[in-house]
C-alpha atoms as a PDB file:
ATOM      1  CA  UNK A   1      76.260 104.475 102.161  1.00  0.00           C
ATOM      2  CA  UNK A   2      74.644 102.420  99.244  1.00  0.00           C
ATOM      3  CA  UNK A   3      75.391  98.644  98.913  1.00  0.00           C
ATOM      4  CA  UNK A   4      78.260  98.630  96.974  1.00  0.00           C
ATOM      5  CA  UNK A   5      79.008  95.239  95.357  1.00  0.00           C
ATOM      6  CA  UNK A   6      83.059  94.115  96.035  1.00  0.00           C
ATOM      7  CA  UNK A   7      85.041  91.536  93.811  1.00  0.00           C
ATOM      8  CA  UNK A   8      87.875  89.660  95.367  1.00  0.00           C
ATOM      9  CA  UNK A   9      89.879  87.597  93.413  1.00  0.00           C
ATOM     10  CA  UNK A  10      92.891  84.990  94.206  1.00  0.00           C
ATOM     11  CA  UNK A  11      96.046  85.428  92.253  1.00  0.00           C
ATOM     12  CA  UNK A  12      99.969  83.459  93.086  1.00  0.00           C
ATOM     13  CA  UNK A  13     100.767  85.830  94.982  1.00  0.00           C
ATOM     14  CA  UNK A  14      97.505  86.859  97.245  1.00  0.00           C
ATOM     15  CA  UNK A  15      94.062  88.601  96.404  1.00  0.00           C
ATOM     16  CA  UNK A  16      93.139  91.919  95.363  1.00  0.00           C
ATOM     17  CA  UNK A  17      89.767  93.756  95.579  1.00  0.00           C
ATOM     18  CA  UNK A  18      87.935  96.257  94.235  1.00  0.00           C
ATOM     19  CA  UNK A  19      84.062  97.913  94.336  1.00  0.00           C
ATOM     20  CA  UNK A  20      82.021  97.795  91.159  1.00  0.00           C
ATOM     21  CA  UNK A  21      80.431 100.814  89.458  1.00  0.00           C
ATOM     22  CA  UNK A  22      82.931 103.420  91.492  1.00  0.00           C
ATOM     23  CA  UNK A  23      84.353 106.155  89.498  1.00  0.00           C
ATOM     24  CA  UNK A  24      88.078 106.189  89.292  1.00  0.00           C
ATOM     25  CA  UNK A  25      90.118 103.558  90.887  1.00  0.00           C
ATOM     26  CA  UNK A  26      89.864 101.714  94.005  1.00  0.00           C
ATOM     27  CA  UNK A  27      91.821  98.818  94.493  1.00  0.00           C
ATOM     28  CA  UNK A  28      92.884  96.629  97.829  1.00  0.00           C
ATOM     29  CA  UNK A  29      95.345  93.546  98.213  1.00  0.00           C
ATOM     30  CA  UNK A  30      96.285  91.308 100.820  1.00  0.00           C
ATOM     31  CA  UNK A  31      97.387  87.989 101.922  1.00  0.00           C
ATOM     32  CA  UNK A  32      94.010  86.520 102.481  1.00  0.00           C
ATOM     33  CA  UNK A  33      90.184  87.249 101.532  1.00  0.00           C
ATOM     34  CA  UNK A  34      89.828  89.323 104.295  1.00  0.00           C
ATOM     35  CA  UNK A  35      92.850  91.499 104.351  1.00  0.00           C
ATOM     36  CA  UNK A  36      91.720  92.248 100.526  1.00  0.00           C
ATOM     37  CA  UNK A  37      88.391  93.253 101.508  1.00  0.00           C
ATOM     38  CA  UNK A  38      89.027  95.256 104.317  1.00  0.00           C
ATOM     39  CA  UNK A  39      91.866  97.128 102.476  1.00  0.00           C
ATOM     40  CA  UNK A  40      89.502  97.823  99.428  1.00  0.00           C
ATOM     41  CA  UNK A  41      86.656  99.027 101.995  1.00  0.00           C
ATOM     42  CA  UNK A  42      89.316 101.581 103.881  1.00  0.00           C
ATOM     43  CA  UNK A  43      90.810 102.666  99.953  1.00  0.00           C
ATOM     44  CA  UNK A  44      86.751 103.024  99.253  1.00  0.00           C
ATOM     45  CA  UNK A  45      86.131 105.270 101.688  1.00  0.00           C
ATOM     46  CA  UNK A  46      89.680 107.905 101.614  1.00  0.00           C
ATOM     47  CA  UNK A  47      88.158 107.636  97.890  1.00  0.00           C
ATOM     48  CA  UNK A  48      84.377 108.935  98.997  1.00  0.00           C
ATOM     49  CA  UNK A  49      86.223 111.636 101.511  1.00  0.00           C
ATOM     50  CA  UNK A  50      88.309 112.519  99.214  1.00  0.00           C
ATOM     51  CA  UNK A  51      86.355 113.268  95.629  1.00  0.00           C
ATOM     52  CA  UNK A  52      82.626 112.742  97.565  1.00  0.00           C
ATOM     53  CA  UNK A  53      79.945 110.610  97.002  1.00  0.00           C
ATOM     54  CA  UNK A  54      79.037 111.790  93.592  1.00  0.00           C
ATOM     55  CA  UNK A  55      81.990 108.900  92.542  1.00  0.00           C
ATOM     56  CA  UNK A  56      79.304 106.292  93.490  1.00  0.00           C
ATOM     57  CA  UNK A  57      76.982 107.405  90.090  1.00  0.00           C
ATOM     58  CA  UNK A  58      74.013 104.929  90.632  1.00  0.00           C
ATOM     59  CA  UNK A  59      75.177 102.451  92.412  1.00  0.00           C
END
């Protein structure tokens, strides 16, 4: 798989993630950094099994 770039971002109530340049939407939360990331990352790749890797474009 490309390098896909992830943003994680703190909010009240926890953080949420999501990959950059992905067609359609992919989005993770969790109670810390990590739980974010790793749910994005699992969302990211039911996402690539599910519509293929032509949802990745150039990135």
């Amino acid at each position: 798989m490309n390098n896909i770039k992830m943003i994680v971002q703190k909010h009240d109530d926890g953080y949420i993630a999501y990959p950059l340049g992905v067609q359609g939407i992919v989005i993770g939360e969790g109670e810390s950094y990590e739980e974010a990331f790793k749910d994005a990352e699992s969302a990211l790749h039911f996402h690539l099994e599910t519509f293929g890797k032509e949802v990745l474009g150039n990135v």
